[in-house]
C-alpha atoms as a PDB file:
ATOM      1  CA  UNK A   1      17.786   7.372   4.830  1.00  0.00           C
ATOM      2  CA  UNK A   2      16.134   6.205   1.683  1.00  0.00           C
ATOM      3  CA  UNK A   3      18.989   6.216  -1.519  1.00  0.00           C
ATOM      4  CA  UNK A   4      17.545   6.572  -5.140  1.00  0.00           C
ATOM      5  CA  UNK A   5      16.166   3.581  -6.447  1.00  0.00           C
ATOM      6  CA  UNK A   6      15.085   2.108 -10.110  1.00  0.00           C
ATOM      7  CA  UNK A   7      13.708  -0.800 -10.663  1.00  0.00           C
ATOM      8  CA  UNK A   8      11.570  -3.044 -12.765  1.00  0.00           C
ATOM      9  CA  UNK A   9       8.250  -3.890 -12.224  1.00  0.00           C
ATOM     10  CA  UNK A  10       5.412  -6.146 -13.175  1.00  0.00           C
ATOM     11  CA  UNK A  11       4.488  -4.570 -16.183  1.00  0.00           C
ATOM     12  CA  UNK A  12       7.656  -4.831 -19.349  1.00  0.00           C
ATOM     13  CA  UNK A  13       9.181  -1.633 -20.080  1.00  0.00           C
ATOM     14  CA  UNK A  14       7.623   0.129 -16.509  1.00  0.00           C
ATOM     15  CA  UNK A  15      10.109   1.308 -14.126  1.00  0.00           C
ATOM     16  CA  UNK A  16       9.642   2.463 -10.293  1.00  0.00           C
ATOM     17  CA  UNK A  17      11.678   5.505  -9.751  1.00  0.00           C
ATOM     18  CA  UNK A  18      11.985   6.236  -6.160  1.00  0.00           C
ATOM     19  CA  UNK A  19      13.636   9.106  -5.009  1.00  0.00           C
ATOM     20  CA  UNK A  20      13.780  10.217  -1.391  1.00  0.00           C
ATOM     21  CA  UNK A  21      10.728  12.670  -0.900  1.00  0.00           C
ATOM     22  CA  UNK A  22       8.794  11.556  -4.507  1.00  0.00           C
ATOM     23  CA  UNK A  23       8.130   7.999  -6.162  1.00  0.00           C
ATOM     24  CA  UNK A  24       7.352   8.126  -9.905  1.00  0.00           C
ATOM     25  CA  UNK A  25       6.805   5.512 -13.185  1.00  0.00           C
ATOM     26  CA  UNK A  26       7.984   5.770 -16.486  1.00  0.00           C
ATOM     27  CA  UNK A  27       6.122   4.589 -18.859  1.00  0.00           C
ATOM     28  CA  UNK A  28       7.093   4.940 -22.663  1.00  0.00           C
ATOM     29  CA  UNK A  29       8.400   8.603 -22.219  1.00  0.00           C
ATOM     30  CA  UNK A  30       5.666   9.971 -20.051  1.00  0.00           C
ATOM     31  CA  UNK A  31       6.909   9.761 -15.827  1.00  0.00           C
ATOM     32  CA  UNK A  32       3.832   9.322 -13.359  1.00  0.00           C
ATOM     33  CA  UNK A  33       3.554   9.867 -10.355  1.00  0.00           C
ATOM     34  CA  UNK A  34       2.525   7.490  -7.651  1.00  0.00           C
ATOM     35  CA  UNK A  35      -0.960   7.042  -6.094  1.00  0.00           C
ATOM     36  CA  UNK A  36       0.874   6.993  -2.856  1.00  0.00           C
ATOM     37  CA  UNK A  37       3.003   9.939  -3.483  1.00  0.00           C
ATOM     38  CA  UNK A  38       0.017  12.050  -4.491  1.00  0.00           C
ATOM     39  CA  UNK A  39      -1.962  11.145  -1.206  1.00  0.00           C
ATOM     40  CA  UNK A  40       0.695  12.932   0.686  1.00  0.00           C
ATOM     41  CA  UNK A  41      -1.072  16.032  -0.397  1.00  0.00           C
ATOM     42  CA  UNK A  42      -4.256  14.922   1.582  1.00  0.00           C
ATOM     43  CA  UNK A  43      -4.891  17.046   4.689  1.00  0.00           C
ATOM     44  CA  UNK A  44      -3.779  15.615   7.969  1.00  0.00           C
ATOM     45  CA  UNK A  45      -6.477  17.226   9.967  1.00  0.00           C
ATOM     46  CA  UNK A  46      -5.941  19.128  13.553  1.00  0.00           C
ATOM     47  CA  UNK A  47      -5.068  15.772  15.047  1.00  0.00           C
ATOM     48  CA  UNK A  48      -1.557  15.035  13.800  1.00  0.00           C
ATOM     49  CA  UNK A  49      -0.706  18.838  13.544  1.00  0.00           C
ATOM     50  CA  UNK A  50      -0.993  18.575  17.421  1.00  0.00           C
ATOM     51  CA  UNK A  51       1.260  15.581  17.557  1.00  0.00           C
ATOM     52  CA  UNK A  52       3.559  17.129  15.356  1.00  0.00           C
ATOM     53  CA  UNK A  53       3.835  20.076  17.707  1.00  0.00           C
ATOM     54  CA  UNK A  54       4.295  17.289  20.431  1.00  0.00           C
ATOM     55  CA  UNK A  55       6.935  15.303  18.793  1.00  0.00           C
ATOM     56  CA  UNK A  56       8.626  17.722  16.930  1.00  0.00           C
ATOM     57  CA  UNK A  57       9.641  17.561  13.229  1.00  0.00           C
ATOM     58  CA  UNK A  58      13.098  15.526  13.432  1.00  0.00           C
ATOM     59  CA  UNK A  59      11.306  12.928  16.164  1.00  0.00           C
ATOM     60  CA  UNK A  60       8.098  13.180  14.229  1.00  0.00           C
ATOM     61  CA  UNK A  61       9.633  12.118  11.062  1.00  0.00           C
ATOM     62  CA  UNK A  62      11.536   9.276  12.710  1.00  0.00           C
ATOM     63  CA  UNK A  63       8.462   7.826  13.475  1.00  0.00           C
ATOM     64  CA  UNK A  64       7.284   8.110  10.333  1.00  0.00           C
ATOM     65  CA  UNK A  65       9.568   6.220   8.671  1.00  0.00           C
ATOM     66  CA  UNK A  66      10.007   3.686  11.120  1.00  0.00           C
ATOM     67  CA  UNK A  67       6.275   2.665  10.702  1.00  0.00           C
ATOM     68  CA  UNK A  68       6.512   2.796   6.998  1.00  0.00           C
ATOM     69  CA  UNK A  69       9.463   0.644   7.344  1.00  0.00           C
ATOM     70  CA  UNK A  70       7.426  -1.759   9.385  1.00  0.00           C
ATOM     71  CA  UNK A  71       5.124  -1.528   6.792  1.00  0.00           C
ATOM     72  CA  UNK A  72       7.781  -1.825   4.098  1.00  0.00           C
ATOM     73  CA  UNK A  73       8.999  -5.745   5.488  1.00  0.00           C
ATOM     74  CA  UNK A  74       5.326  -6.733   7.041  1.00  0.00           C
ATOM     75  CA  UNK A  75       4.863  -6.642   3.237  1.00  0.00           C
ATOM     76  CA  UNK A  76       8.046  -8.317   2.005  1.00  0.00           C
ATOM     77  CA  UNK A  77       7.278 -10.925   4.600  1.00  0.00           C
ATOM     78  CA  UNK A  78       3.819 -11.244   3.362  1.00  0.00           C
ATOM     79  CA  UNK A  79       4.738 -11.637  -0.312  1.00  0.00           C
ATOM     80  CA  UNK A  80       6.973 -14.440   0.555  1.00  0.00           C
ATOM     81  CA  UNK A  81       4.410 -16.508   2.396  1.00  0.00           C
ATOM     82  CA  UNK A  82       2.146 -16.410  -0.659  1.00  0.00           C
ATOM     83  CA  UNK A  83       4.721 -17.417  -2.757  1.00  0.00           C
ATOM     84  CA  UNK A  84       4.966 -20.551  -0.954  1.00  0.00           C
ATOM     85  CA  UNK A  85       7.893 -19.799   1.450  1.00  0.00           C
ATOM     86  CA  UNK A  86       8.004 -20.717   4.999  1.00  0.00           C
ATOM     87  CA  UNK A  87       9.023 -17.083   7.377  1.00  0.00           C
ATOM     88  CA  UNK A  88      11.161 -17.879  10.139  1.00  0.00           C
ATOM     89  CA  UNK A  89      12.183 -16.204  13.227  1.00  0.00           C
ATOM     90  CA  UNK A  90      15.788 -15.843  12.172  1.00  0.00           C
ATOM     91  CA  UNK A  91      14.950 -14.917   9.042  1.00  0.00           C
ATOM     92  CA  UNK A  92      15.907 -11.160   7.796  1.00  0.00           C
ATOM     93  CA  UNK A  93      14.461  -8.266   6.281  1.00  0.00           C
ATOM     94  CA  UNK A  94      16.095  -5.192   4.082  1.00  0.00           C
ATOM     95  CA  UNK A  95      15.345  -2.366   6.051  1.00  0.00           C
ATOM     96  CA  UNK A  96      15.662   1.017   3.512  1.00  0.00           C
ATOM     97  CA  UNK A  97      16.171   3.510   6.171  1.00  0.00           C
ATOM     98  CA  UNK A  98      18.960   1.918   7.803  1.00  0.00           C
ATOM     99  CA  UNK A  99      20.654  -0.019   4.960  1.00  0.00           C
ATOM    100  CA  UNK A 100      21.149  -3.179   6.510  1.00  0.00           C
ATOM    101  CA  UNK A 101      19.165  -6.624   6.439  1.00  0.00           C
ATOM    102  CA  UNK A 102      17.316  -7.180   9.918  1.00  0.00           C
ATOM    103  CA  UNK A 103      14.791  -9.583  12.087  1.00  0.00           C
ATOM    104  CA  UNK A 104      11.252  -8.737  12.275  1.00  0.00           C
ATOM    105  CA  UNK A 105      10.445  -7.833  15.705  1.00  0.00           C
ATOM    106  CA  UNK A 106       7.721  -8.609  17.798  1.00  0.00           C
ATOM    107  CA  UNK A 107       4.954  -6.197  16.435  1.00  0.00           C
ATOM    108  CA  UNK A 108       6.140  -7.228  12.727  1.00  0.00           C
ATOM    109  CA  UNK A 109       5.740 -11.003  13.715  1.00  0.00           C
ATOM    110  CA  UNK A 110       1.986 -10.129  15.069  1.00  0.00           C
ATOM    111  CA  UNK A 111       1.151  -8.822  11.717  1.00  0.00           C
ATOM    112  CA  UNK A 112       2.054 -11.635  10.184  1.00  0.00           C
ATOM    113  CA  UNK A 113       0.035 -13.435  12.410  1.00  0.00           C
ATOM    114  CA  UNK A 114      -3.030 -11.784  11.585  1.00  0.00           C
ATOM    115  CA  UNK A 115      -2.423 -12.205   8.005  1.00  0.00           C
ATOM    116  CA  UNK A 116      -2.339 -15.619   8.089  1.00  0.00           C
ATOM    117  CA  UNK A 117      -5.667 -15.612  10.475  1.00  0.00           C
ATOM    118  CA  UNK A 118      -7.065 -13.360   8.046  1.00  0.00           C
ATOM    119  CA  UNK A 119      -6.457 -15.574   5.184  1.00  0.00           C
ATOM    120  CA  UNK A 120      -7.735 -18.528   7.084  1.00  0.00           C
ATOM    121  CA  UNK A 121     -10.713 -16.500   7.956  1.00  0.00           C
ATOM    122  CA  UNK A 122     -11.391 -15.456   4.504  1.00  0.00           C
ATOM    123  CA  UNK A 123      -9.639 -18.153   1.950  1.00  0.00           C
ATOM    124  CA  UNK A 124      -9.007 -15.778  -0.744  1.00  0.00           C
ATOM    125  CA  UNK A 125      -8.210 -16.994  -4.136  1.00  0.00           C
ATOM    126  CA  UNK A 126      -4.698 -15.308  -5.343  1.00  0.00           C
ATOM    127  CA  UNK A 127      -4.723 -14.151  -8.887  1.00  0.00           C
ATOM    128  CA  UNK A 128      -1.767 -11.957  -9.036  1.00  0.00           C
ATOM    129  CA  UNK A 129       0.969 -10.495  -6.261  1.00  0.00           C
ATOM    130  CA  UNK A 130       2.673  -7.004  -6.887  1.00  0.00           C
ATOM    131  CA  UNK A 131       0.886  -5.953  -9.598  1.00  0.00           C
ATOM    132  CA  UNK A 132       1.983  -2.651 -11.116  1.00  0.00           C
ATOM    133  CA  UNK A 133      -1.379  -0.351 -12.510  1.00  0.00           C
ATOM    134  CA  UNK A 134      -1.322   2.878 -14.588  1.00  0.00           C
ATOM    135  CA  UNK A 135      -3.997   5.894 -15.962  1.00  0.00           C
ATOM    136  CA  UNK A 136      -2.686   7.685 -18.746  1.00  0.00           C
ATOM    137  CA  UNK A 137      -6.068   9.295 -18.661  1.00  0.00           C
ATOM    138  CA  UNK A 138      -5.361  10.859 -15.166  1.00  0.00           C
ATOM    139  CA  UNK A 139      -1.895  10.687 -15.053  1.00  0.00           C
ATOM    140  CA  UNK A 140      -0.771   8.193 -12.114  1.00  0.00           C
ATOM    141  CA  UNK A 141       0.269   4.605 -11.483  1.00  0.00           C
ATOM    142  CA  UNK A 142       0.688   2.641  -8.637  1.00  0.00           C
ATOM    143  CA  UNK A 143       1.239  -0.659  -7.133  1.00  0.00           C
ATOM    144  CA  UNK A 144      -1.415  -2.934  -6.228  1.00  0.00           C
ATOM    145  CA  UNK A 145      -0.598  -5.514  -3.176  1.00  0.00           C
ATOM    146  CA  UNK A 146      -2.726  -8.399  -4.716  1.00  0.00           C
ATOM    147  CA  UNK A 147      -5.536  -9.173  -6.588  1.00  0.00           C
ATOM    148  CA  UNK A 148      -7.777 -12.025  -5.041  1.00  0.00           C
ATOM    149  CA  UNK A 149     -11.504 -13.334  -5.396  1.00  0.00           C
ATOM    150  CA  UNK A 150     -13.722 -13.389  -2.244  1.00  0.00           C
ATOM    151  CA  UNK A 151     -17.092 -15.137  -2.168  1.00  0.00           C
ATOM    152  CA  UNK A 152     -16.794 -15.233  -6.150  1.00  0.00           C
ATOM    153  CA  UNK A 153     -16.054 -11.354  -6.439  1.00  0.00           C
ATOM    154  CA  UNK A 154     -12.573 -10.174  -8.188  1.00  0.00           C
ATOM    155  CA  UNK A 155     -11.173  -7.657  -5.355  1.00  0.00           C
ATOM    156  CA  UNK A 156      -8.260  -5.095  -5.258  1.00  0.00           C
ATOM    157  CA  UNK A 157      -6.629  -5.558  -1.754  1.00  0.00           C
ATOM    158  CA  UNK A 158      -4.169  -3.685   0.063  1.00  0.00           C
ATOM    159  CA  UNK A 159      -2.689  -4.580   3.511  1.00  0.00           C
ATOM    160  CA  UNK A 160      -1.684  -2.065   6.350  1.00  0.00           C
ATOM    161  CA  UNK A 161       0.006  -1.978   9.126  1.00  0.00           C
ATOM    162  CA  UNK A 162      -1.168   1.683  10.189  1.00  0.00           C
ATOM    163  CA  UNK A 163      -2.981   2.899  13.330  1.00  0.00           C
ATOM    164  CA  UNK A 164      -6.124   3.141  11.474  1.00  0.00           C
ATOM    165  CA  UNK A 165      -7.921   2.406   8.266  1.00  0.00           C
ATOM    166  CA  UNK A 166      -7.525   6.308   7.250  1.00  0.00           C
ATOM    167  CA  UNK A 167     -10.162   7.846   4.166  1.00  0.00           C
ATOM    168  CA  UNK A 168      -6.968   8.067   1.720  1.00  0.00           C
ATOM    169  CA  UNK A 169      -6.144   4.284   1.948  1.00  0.00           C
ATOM    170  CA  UNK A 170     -10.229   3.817   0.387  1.00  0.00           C
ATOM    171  CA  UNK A 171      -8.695   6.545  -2.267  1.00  0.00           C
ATOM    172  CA  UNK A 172      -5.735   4.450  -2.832  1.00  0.00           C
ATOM    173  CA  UNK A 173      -7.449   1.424  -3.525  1.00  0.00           C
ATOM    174  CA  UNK A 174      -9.973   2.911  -5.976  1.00  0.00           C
ATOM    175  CA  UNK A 175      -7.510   4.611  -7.719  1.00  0.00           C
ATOM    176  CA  UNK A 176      -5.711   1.336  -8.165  1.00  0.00           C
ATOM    177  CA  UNK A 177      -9.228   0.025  -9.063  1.00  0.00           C
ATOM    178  CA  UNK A 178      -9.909   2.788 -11.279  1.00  0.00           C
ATOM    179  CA  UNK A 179      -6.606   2.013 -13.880  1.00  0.00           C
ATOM    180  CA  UNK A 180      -6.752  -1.107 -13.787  1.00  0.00           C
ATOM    181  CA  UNK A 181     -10.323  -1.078 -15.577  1.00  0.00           C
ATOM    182  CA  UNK A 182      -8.872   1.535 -17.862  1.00  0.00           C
ATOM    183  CA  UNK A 183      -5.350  -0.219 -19.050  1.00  0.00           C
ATOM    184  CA  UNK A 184      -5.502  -3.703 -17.177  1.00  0.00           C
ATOM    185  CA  UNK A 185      -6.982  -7.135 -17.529  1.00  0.00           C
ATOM    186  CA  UNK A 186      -8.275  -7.567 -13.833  1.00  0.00           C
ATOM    187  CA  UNK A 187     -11.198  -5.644 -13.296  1.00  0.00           C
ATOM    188  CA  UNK A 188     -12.118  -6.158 -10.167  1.00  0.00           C
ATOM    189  CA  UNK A 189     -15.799  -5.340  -8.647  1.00  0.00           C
ATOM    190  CA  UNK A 190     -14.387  -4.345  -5.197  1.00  0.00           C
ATOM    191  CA  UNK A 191     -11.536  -3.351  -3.278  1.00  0.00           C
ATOM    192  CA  UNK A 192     -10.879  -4.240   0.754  1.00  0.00           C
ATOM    193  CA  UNK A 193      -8.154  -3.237   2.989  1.00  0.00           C
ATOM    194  CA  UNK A 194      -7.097  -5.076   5.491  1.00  0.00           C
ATOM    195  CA  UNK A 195      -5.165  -3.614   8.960  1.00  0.00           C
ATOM    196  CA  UNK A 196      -3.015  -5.790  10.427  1.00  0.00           C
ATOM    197  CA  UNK A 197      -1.867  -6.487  13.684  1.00  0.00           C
ATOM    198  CA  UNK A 198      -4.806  -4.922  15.476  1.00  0.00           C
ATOM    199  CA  UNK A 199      -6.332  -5.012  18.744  1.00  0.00           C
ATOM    200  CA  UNK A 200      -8.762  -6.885  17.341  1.00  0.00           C
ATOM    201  CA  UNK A 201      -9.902 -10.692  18.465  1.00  0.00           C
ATOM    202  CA  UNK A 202      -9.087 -11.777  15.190  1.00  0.00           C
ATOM    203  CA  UNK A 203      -5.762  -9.800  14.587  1.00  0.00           C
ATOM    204  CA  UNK A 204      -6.939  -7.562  11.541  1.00  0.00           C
ATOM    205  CA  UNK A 205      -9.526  -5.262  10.505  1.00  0.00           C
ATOM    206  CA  UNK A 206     -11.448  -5.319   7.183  1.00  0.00           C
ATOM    207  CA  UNK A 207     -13.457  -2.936   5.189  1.00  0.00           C
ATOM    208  CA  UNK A 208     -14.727  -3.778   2.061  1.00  0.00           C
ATOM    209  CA  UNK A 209     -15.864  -0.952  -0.613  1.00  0.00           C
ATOM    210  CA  UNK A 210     -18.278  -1.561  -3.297  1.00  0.00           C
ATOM    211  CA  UNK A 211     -19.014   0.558  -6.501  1.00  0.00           C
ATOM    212  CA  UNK A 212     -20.750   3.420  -4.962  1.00  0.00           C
ATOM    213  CA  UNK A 213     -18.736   3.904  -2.396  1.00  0.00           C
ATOM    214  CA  UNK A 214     -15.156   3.566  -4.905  1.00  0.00           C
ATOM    215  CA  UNK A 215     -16.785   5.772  -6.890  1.00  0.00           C
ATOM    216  CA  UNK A 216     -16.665   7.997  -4.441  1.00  0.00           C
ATOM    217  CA  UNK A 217     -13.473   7.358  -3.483  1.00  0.00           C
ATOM    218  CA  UNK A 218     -11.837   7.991  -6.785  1.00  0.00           C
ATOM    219  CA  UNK A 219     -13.642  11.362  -6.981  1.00  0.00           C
ATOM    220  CA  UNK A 220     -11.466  11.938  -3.527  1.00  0.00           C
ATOM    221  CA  UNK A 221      -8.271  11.000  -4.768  1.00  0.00           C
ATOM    222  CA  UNK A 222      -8.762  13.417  -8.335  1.00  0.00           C
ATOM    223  CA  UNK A 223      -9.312  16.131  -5.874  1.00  0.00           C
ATOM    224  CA  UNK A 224      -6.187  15.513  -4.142  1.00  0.00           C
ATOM    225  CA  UNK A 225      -4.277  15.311  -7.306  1.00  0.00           C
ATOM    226  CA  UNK A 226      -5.598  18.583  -7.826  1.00  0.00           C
ATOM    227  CA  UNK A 227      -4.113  19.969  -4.774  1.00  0.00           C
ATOM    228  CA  UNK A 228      -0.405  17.719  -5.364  1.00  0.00           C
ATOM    229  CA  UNK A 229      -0.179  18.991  -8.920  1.00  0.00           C
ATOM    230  CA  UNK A 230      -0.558  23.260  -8.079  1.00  0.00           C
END
């Protein structure tokens, strides 16, 4: 099980407060909550109440956290290799829900795979890695995977190792794009996320939103803030 957790991020004088069912950010005296936290509140839809009912709560949530744990060292994994380090096979991974370092397994080795196809594919420019974004006009902050340029265009991008490229992971990005145009320096024209590990020939899936369509996005995600904060 997840233990609480502080600690620094990109930004000076921002901390990541993690506790086990809520993730907030203090900044100056003010504590915000995540983007991810808030897109909890975002209805599931009849689909995964069934499998819910299926699974049960204690299996259900088990599986939960094992795939965000997946998720959780496909990223760590990911970070490394951009900072110029070479992943091996023996090489191990924190893993928060058991408390113990660990090898990637098969599936987590596939993602990787496609995220190196994907940057092949692609040959994004990094500008920044793990960069922490706030709104003190809306009241959230988050963590943005990277910023890169594609075909000349400055882009938010977040990876995922999910079953799916779901409607609140387009809301998650725009919110991301959304403060970083109100109290960052990279203001990027798009946002993409990219699914790794797919079925795909290539690996990875990738969607790409433009202004409209973040625009739209954004709108989303206030509504579900709505709903979180009652």
């Amino acid at each position: 099980m997840k233990k609480e957790k502080i600690k620094k991020t990109s930004l000076p004088k921002v901390l990541q407060i993690t506790l086990p069912d809520m993730r907030f950010y203090q900044i100056e005296k003010r504590y915000l909550p995540s983007v991810t936290w808030v897109l909890e509140s975002y209805p599931k839809g009849v689909g995964f109440y069934k499998w819910l009912a299926t699974k049960g709560w204690d299996a259900a949530e088990a599986e939960k956290e094992a795939a965000g744990e997946r998720g959780s060292k496909v990223h760590k994994a990911i970070q490394d290799i951009l900072m110029g380090k070479t992943v091996k096979y023996n090489d191990h991974y924190y893993n928060e829900n058991k408390l113990e370092m660990e090898r990637l397994t098969l599936d987590e080795w596939d993602a990787l795979i496609a995220f190196s196809q994907f940057w092949q594919d692609r040959e994004p420019k990094l500008v920044v890695l793990e960069h922490t974004c706030y709104s003190k006009k809306y009241g959230y902050a988050g963590t943005i995977d990277a910023v890169v340029v594609i075909d000349n265009k400055l882009m938010i991008l977040d990876f995922k190792t999910s079953s799916k490229i779901w409607p609140t992971h387009h809301m998650q990005t725009a919110a991301y794009l959304m403060a970083e145009a109100e109290t960052g320096e990279y203001k990027a024209q798009q946002s993409i996320v990219v699914r790794l590990g797919t079925n795909h020939k290539s690996g990875y899936e990738e969607k790409y939103r433009d202004p409209v369509e973040i625009s739209k996005d954004f709108a989303a995600f206030l509504a579900v803030k709505d709903v979180w904060a009652v």
